[in-house]
PDB file of N, CA and C in Angstrom:
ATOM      1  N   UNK A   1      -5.349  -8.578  24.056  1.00  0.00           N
ATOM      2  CA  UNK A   1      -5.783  -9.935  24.151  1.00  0.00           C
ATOM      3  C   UNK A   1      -5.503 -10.722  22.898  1.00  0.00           C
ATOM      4  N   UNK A   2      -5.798 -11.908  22.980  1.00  0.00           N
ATOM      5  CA  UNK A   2      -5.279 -12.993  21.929  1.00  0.00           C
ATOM      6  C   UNK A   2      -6.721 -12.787  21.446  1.00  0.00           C
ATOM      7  N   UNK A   3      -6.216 -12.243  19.766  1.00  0.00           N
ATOM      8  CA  UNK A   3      -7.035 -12.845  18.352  1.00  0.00           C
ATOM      9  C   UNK A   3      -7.684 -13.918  18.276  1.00  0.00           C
ATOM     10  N   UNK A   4      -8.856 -13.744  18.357  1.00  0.00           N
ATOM     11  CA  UNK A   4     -10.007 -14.856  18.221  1.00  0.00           C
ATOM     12  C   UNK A   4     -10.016 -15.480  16.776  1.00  0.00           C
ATOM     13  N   UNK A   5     -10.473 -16.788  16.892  1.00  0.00           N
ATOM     14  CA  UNK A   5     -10.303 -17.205  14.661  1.00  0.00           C
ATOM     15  C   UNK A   5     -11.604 -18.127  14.899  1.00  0.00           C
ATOM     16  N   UNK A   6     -12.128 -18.423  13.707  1.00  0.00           N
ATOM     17  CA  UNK A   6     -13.115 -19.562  13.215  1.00  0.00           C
ATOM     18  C   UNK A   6     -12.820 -20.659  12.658  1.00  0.00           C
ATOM     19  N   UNK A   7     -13.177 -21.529  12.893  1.00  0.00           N
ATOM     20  CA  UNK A   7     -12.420 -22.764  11.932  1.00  0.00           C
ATOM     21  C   UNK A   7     -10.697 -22.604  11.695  1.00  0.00           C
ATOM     22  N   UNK A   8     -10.195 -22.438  12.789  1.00  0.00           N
ATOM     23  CA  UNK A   8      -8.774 -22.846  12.664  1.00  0.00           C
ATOM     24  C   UNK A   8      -7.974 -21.915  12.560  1.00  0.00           C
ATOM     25  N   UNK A   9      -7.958 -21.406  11.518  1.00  0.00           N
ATOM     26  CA  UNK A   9      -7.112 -19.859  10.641  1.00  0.00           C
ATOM     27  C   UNK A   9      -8.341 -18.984  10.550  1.00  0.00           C
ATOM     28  N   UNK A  10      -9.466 -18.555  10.648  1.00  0.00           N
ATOM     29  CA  UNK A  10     -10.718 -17.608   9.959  1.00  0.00           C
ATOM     30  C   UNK A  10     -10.302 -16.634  10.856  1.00  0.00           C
ATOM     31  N   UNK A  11      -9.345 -15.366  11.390  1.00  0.00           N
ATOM     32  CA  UNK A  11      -9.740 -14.856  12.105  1.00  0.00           C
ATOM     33  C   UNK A  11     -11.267 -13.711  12.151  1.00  0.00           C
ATOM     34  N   UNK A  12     -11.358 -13.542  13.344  1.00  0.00           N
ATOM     35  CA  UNK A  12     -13.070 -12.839  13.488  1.00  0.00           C
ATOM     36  C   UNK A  12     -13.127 -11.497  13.334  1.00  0.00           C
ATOM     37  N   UNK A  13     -12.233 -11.046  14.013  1.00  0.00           N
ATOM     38  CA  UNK A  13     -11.935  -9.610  14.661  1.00  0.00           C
ATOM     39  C   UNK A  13     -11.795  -9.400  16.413  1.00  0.00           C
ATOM     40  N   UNK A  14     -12.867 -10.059  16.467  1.00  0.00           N
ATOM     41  CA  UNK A  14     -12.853 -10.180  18.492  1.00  0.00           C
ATOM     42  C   UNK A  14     -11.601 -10.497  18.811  1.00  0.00           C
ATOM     43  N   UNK A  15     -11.347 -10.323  20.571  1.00  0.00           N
ATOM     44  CA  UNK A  15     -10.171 -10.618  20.791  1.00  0.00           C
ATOM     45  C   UNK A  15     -10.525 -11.106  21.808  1.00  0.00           C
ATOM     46  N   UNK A  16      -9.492 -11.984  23.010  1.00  0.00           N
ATOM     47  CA  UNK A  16      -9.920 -12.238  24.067  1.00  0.00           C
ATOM     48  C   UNK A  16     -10.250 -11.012  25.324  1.00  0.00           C
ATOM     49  N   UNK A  17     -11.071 -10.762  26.249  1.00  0.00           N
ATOM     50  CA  UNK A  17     -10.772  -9.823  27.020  1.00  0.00           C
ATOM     51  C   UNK A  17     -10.617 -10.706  28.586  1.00  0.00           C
ATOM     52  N   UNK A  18     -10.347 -11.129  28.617  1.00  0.00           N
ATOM     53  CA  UNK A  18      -9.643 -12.014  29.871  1.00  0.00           C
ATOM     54  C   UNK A  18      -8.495 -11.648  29.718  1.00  0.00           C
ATOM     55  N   UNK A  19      -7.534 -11.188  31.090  1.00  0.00           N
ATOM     56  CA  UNK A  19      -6.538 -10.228  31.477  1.00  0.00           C
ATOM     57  C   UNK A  19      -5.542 -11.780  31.178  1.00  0.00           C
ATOM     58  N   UNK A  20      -4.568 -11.386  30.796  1.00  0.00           N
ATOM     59  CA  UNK A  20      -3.649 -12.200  30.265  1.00  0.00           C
ATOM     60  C   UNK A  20      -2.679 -13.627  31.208  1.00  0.00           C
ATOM     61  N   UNK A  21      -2.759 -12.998  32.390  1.00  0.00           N
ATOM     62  CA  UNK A  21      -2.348 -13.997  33.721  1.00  0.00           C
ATOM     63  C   UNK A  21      -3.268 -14.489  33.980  1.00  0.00           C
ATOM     64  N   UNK A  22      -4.932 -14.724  33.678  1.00  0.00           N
ATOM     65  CA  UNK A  22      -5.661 -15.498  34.374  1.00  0.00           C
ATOM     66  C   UNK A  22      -6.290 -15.969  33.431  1.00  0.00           C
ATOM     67  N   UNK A  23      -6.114 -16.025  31.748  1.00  0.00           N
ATOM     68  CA  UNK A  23      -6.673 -16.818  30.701  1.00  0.00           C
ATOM     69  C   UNK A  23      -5.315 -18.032  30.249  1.00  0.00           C
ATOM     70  N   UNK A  24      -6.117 -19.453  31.033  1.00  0.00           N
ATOM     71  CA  UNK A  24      -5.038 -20.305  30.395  1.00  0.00           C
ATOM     72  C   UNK A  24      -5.665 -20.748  29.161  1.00  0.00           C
ATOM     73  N   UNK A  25      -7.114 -20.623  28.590  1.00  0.00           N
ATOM     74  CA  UNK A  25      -7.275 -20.651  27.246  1.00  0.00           C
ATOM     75  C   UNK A  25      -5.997 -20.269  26.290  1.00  0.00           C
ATOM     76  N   UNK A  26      -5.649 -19.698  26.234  1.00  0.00           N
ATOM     77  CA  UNK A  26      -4.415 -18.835  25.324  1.00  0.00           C
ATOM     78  C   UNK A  26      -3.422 -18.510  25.701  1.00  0.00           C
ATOM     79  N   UNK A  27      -3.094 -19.742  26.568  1.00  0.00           N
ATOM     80  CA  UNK A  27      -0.974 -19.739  26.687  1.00  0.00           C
ATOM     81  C   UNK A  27      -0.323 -19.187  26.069  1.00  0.00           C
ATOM     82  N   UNK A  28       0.803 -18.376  25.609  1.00  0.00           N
ATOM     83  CA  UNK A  28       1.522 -18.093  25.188  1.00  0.00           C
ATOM     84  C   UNK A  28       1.124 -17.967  23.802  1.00  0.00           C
ATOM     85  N   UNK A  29       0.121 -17.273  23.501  1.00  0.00           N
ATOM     86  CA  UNK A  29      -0.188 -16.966  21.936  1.00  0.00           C
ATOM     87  C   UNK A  29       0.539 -15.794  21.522  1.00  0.00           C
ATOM     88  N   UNK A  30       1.411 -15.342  22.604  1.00  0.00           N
ATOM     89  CA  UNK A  30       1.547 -13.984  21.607  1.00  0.00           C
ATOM     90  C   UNK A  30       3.208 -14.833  20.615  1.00  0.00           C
ATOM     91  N   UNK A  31       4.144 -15.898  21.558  1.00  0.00           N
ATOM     92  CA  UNK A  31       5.120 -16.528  20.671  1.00  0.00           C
ATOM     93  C   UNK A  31       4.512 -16.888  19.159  1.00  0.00           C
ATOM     94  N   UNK A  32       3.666 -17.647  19.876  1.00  0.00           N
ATOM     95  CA  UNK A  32       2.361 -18.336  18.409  1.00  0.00           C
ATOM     96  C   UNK A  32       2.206 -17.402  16.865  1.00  0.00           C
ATOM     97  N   UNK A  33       1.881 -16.406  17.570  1.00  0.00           N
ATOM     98  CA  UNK A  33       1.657 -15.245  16.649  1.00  0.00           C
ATOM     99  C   UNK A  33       2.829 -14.923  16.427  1.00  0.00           C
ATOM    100  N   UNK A  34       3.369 -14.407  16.800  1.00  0.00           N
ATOM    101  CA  UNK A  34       5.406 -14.296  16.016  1.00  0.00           C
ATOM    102  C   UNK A  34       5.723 -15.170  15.075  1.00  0.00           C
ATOM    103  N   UNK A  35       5.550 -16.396  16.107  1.00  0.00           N
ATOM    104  CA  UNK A  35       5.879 -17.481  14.523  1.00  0.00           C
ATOM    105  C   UNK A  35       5.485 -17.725  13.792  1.00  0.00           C
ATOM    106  N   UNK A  36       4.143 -17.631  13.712  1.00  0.00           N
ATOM    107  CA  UNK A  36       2.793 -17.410  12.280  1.00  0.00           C
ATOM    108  C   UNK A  36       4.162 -16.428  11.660  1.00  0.00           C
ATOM    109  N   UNK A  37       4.171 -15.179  12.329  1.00  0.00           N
ATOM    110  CA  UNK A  37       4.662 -13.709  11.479  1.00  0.00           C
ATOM    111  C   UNK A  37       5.747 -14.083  10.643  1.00  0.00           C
ATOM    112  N   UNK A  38       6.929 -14.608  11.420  1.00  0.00           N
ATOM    113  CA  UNK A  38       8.304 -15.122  10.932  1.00  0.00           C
ATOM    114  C   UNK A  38       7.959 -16.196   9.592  1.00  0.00           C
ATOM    115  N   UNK A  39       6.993 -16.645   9.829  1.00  0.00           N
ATOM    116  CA  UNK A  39       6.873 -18.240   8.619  1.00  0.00           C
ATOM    117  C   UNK A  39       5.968 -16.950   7.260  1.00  0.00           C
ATOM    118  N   UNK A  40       5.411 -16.232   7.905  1.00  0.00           N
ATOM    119  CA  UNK A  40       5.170 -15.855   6.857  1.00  0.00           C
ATOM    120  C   UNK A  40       6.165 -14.986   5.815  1.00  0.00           C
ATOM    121  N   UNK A  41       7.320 -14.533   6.945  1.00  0.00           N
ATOM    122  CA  UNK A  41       7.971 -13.695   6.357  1.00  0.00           C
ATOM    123  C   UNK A  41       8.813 -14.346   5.563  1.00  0.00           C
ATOM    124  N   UNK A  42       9.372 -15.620   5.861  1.00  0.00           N
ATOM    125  CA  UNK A  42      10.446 -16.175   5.020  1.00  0.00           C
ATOM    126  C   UNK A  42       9.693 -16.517   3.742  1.00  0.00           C
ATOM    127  N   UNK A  43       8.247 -16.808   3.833  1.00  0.00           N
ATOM    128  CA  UNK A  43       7.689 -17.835   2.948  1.00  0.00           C
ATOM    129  C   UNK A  43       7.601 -16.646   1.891  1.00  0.00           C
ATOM    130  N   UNK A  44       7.276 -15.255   2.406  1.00  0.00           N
ATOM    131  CA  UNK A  44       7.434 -14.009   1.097  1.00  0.00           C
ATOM    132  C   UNK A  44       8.959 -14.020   0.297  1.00  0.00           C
ATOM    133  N   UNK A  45       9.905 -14.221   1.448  1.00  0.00           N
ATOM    134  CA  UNK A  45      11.502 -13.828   1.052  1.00  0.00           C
ATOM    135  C   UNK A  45      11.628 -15.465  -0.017  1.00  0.00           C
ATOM    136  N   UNK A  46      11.121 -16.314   0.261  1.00  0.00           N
ATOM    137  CA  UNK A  46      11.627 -17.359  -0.561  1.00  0.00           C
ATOM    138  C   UNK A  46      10.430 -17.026  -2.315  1.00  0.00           C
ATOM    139  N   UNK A  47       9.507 -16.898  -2.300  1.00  0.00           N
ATOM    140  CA  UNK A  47       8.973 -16.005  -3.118  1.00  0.00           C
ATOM    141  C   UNK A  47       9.349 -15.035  -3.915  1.00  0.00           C
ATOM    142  N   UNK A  48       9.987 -14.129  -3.277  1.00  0.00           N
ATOM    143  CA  UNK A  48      10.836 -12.861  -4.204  1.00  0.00           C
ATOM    144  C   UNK A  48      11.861 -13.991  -4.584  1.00  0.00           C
ATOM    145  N   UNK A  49      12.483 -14.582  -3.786  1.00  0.00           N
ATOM    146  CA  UNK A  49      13.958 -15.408  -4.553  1.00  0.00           C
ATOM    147  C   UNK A  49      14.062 -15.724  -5.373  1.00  0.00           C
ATOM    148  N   UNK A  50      12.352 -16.517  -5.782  1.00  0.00           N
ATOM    149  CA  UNK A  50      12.172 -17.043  -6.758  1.00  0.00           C
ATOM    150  C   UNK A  50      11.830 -16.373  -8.027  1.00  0.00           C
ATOM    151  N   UNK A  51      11.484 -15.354  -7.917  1.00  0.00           N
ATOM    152  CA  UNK A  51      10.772 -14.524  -8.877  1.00  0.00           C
ATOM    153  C   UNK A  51      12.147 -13.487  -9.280  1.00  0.00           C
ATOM    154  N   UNK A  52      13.133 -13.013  -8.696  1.00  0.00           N
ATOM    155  CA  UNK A  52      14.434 -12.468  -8.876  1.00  0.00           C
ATOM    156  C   UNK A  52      15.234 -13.556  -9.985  1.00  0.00           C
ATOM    157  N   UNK A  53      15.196 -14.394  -9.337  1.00  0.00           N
ATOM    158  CA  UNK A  53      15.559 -15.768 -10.009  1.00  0.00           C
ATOM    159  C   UNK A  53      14.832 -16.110 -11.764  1.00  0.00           C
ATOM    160  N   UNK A  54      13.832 -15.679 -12.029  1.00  0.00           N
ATOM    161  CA  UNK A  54      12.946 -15.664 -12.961  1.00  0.00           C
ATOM    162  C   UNK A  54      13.405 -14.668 -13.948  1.00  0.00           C
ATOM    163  N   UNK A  55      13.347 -13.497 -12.939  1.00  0.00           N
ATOM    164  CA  UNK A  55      13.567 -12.024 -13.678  1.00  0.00           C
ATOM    165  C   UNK A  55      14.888 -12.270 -14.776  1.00  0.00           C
ATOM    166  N   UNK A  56      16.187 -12.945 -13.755  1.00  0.00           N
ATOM    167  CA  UNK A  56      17.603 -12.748 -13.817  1.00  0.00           C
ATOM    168  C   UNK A  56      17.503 -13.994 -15.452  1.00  0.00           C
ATOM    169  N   UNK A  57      16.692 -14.777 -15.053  1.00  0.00           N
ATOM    170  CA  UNK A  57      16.832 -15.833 -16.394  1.00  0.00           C
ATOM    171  C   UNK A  57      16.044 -15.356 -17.716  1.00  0.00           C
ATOM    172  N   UNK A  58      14.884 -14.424 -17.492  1.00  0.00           N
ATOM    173  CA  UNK A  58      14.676 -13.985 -18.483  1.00  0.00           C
ATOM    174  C   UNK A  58      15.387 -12.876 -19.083  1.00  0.00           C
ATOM    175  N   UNK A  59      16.198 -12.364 -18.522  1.00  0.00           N
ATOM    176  CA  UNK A  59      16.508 -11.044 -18.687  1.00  0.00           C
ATOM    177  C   UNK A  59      18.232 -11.862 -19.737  1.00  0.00           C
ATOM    178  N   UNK A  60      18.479 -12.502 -19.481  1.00  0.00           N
ATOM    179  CA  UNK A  60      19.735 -13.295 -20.030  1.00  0.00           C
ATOM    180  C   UNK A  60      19.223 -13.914 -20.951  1.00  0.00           C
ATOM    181  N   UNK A  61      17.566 -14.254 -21.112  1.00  0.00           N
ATOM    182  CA  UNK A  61      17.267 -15.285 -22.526  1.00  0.00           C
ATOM    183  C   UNK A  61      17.072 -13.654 -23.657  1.00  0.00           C
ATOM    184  N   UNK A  62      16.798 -12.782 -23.302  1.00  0.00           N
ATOM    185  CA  UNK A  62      16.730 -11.598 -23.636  1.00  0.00           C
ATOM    186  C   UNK A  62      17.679 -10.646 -24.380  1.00  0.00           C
ATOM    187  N   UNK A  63      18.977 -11.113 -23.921  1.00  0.00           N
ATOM    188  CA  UNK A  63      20.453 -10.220 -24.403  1.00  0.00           C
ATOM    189  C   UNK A  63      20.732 -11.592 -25.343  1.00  0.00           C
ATOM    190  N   UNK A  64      20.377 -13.286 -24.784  1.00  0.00           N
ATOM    191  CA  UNK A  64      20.975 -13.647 -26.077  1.00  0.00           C
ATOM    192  C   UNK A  64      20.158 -14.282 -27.292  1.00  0.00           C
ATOM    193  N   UNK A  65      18.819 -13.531 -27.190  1.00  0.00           N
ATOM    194  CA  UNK A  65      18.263 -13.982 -28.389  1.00  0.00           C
ATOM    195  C   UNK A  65      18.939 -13.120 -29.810  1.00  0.00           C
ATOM    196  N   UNK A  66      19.148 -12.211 -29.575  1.00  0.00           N
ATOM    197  CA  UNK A  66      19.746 -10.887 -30.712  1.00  0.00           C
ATOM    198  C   UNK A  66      21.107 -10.928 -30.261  1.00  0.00           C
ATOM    199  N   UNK A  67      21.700 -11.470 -29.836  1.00  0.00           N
ATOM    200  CA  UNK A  67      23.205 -11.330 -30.123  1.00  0.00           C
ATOM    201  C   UNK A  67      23.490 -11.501 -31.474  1.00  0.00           C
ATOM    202  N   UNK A  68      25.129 -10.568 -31.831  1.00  0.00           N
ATOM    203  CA  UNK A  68      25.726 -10.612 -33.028  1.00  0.00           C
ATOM    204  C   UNK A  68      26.408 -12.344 -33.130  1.00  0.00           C
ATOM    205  N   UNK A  69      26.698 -12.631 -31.942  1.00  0.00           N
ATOM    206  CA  UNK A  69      27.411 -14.121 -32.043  1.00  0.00           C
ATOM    207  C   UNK A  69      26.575 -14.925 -32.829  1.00  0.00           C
ATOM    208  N   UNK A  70      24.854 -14.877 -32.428  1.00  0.00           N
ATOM    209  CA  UNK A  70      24.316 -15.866 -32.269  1.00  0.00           C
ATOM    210  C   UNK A  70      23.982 -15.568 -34.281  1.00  0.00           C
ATOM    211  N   UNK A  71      23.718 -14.755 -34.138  1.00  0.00           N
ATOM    212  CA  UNK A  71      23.897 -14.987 -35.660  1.00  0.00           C
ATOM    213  C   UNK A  71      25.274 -14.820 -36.861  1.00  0.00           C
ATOM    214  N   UNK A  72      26.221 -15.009 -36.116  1.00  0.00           N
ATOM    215  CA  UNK A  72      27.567 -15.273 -37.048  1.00  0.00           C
ATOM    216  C   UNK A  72      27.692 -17.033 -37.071  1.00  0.00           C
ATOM    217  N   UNK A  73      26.891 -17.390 -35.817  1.00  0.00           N
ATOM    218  CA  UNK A  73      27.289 -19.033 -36.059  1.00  0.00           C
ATOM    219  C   UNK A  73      26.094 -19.533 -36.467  1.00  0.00           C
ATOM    220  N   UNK A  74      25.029 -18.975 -36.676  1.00  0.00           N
ATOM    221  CA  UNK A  74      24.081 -19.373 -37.368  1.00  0.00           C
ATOM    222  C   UNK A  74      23.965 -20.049 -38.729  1.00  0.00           C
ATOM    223  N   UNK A  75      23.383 -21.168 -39.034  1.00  0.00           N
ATOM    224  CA  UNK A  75      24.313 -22.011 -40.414  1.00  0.00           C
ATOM    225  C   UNK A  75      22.595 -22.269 -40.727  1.00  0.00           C
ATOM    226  N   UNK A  76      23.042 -22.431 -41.743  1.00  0.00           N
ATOM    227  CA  UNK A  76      21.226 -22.778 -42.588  1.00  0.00           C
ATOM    228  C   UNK A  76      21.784 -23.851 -43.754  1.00  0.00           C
ATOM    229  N   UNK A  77      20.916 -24.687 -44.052  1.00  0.00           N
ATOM    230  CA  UNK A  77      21.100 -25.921 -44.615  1.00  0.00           C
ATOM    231  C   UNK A  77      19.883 -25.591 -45.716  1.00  0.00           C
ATOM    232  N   UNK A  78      20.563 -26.485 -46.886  1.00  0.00           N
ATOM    233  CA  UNK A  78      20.087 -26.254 -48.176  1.00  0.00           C
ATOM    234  C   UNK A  78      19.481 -27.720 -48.484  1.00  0.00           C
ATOM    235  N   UNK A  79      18.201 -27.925 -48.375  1.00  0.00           N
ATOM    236  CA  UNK A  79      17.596 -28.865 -48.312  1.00  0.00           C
ATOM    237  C   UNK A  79      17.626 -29.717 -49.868  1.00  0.00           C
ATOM    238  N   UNK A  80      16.777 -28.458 -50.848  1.00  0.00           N
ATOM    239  CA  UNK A  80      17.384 -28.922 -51.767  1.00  0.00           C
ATOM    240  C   UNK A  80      18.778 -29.000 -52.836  1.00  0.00           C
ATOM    241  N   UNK A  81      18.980 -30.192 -53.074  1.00  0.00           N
ATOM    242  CA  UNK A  81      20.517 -30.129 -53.579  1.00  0.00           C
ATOM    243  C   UNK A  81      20.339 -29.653 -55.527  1.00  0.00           C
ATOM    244  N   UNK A  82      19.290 -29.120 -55.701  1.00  0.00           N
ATOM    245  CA  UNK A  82      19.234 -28.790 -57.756  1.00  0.00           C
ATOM    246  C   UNK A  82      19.517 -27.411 -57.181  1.00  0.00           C
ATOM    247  N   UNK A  83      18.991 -26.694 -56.038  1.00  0.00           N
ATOM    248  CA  UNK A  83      19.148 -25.374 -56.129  1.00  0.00           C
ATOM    249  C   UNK A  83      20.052 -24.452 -55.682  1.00  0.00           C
TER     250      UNK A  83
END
């Protein structure tokens, strides 16, 4: 049977027990519920994307903080000019 909820999204635990051809309360909830499933699934996959995405940029601020380059072009300025 179709998942009972409270206020909208709360689900309860109960379910319906009205045999599925003779409850028009709950048309086609089981599509309903798929597509809840599917939205949730992309909404995880766009999540990791983002966080892969995170990983991949820190991991590159990482190799070029200590590079040998970064300190061969490294230039330091002599503020004062007596010394």
């Amino acid at each position: 049977g179709c998942p009972l909820v409270r206020d909208v999204f709360e689900l309860t635990g109960d379910f319906c027990r009205v045999p599925k051809r003779k409850c028009h309360r709950h048309y086609c909830w089981e599509k309903l519920r798929r597509a809840e499933v599917d939205l949730e699934r992309v909404r995880v996959w766009y999540k990791l994307d983002e966080l892969f995405e995170q990983e991949r940029n820190v991991r590159a601020a990482m190799t070029n903080r200590a590079g040998l380059l970064a300190l061969m072009l490294h230039q330091t300025i002599q503020h004062d000019p007596l010394t």
